[in-house]
N, C-alpha and C. Protein backbone atom coordinates (compact mmCIF):
# COMPACT_ATOMS: atom_id res chain seq x y z
N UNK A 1 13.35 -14.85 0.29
CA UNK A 1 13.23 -13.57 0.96
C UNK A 1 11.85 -12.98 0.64
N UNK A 2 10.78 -12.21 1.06
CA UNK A 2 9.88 -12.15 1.56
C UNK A 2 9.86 -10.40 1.48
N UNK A 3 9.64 -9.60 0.77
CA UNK A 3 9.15 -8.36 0.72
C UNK A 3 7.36 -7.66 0.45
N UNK A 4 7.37 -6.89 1.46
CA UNK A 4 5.85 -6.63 1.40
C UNK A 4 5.23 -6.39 0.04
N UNK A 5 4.94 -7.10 -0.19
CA UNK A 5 3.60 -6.42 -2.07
C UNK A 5 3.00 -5.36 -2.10
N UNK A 6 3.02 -5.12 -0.68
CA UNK A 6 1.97 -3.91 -0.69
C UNK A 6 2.30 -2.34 -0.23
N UNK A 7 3.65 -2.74 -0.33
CA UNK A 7 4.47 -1.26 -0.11
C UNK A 7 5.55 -0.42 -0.84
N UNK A 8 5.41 0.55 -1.29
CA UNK A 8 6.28 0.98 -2.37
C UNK A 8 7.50 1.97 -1.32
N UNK A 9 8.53 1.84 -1.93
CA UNK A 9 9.93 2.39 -1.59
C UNK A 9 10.40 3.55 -2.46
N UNK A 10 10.85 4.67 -2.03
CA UNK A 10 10.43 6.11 -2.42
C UNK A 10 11.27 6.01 -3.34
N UNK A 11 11.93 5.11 -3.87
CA UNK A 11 12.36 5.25 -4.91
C UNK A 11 11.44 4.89 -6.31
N UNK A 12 11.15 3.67 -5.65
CA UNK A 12 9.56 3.09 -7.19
C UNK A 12 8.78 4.46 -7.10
N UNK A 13 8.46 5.00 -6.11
CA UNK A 13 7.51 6.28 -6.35
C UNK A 13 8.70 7.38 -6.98
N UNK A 14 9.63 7.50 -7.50
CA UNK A 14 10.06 8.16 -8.00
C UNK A 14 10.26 8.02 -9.38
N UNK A 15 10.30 6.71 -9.23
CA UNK A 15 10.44 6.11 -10.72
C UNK A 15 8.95 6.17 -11.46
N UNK A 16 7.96 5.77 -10.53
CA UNK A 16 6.23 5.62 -10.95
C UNK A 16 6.31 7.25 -11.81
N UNK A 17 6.46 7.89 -11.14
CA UNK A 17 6.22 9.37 -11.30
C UNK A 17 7.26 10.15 -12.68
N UNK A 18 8.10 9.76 -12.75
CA UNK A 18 9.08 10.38 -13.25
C UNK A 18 8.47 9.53 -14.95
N UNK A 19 8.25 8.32 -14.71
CA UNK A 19 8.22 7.48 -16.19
C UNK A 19 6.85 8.14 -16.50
N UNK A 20 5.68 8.24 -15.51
CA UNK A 20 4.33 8.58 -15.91
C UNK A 20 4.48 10.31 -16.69
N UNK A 21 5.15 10.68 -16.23
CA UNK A 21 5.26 12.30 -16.23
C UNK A 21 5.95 11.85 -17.92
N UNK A 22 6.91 11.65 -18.18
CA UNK A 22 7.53 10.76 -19.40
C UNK A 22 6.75 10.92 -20.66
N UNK A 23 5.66 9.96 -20.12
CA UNK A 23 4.67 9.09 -20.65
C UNK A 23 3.33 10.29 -21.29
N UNK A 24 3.36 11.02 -20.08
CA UNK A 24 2.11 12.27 -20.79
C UNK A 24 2.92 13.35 -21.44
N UNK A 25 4.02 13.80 -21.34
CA UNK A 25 4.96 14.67 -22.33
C UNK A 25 5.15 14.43 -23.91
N UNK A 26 5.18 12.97 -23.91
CA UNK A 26 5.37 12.14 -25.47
C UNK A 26 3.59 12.03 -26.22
N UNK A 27 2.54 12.65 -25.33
CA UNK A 27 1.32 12.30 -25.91
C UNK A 27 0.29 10.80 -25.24
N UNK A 28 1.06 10.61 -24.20
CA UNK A 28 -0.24 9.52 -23.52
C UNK A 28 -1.05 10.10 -23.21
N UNK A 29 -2.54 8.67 -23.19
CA UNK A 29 -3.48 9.70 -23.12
C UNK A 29 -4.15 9.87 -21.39
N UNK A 30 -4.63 11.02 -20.73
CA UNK A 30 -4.46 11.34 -19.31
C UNK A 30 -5.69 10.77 -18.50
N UNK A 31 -5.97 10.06 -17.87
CA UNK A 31 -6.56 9.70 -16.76
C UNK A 31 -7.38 10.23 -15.46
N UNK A 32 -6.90 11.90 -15.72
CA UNK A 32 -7.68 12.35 -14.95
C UNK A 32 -8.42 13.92 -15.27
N UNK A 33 -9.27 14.81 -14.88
CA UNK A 33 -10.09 15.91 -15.27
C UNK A 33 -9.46 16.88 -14.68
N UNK A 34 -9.09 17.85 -15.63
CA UNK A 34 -9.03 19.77 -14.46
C UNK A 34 -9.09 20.54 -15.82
N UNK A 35 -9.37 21.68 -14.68
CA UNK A 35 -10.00 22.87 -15.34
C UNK A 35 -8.79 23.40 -15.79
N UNK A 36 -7.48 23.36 -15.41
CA UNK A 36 -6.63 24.37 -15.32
C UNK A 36 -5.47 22.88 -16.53
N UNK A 37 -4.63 23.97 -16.70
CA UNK A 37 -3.50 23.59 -17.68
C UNK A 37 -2.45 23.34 -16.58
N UNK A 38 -2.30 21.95 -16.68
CA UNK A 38 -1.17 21.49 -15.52
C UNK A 38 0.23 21.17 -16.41
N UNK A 39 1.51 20.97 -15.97
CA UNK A 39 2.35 19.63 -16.18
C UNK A 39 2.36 18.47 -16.14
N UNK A 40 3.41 17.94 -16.98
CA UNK A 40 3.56 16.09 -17.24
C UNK A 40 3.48 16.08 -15.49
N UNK A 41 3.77 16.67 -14.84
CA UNK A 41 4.43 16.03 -13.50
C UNK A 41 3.30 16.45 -12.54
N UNK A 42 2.88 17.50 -12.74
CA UNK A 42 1.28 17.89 -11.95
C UNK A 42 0.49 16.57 -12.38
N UNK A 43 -0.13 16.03 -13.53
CA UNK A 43 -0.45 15.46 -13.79
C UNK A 43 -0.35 14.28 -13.54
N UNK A 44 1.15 14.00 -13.55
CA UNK A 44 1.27 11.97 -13.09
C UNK A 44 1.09 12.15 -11.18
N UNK A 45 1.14 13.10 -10.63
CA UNK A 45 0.65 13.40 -9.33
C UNK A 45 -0.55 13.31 -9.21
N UNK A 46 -1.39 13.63 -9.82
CA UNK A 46 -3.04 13.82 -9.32
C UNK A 46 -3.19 12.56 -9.80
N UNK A 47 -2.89 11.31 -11.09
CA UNK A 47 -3.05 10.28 -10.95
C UNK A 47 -2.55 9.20 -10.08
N UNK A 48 -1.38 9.63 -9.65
CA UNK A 48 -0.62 8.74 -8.61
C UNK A 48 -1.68 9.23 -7.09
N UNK A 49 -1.92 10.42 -6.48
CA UNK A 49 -3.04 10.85 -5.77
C UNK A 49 -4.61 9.76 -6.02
N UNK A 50 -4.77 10.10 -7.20
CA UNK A 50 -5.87 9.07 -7.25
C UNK A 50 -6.28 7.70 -7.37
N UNK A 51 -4.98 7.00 -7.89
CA UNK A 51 -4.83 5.92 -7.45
C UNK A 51 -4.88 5.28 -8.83
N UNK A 52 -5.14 5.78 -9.79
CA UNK A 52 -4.89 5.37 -11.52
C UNK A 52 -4.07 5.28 -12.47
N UNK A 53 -2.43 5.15 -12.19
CA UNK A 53 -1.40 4.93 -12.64
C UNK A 53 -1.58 3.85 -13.71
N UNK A 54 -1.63 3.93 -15.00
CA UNK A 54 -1.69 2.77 -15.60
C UNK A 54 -0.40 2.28 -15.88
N UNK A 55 0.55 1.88 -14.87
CA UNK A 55 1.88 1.37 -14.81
C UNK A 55 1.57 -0.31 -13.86
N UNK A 56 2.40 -1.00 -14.11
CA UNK A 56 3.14 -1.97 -13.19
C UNK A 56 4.17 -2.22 -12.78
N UNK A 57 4.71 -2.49 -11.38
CA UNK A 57 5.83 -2.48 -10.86
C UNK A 57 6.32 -4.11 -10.78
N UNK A 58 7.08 -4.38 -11.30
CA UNK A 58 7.82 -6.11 -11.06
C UNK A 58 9.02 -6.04 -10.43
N UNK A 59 9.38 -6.14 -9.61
CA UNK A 59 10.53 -6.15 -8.68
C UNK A 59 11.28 -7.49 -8.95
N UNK A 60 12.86 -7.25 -9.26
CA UNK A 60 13.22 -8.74 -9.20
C UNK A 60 14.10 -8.31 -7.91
N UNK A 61 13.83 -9.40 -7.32
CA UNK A 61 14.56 -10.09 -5.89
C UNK A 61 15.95 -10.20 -5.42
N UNK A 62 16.76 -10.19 -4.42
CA UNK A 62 17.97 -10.80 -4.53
C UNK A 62 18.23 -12.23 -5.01
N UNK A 63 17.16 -13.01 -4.60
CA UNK A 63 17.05 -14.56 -5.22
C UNK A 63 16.75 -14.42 -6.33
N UNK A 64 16.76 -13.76 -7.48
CA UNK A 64 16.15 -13.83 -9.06
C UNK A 64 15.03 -13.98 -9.07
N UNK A 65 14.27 -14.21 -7.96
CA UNK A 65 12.59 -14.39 -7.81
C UNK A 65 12.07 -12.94 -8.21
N UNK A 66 10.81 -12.70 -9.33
CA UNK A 66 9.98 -11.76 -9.75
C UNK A 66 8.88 -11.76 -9.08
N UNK A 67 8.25 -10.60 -8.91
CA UNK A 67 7.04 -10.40 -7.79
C UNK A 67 6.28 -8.77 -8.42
N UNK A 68 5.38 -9.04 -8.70
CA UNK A 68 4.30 -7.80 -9.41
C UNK A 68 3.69 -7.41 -8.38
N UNK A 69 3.82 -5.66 -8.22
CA UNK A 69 3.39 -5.23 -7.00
C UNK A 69 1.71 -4.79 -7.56
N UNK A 70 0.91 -5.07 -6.56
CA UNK A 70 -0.55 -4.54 -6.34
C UNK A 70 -0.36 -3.28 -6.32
N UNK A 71 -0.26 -2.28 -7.22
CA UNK A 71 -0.19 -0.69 -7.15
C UNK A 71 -1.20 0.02 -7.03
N UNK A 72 -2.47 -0.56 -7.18
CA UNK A 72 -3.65 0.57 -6.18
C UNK A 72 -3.21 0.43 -4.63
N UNK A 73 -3.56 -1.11 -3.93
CA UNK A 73 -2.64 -0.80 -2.67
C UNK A 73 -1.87 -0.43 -1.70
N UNK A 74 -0.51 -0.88 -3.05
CA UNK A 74 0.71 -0.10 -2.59
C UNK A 74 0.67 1.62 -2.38
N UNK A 75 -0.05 2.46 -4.00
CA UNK A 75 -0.40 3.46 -3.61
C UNK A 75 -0.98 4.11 -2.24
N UNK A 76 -2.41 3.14 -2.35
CA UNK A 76 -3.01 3.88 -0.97
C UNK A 76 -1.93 3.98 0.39
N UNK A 77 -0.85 2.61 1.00
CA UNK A 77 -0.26 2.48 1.98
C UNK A 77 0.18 3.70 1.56
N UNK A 78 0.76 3.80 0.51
CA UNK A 78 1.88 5.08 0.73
C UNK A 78 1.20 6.48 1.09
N UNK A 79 0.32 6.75 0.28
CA UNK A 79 -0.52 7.94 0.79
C UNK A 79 -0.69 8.00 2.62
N UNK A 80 -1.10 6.98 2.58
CA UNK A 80 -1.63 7.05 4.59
C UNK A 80 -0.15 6.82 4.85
N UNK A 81 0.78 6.15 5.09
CA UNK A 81 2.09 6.15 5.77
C UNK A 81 2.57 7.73 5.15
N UNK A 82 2.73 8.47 4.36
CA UNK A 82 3.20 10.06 4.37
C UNK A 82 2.14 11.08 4.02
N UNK A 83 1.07 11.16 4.99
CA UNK A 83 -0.26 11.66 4.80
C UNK A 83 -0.32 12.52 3.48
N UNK A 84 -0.61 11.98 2.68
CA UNK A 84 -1.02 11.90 1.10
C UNK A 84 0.20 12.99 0.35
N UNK A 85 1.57 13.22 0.97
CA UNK A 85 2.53 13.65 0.43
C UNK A 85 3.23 13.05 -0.42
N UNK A 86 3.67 14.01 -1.41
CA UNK A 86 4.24 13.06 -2.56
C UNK A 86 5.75 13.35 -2.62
């Protein structure tokens, strides 16, 4: 079976987001610049926006087959398929 690599399903973007947001609450360190005092979740947004998620997505298959998604890619499709809504 044959799923696009290069497209994320609003659920991985929920999951991308929710673990990144996670991830800067416990003290990771942040990836992107502002002036202003944001949230874990403002924050894993403007990196998921910019395209610097330091995550990877591995999808296992209905066949047990594993497949590592290209997540700058996948990001950008998703931005242009829901004009850069998150």
């Amino acid at each position: 079976m044959k799923w696009p690599q290069d497209r994320l399903t609003r659920f991985e973007v929920a999951r991308l987001l929710g673990a990144r947001s996670l991830q800067v609450a416990l003290g990771a360190p942040i990836f992107v610049k502002s002036e202003q005092i944001l949230s874990p979740a403002q924050i894993a947004k403007m990196e998921f926006r910019n395209k610097i998620l330091p995550i990877t997505i591995k999808r296992t298959l209905p066949n047990q087959e594993e497949s590592v998604i290209e997540i700058k890619k996948a990001i950008q499709n998703w931005l242009e398929d829901h004009a850069g809504d998150i």
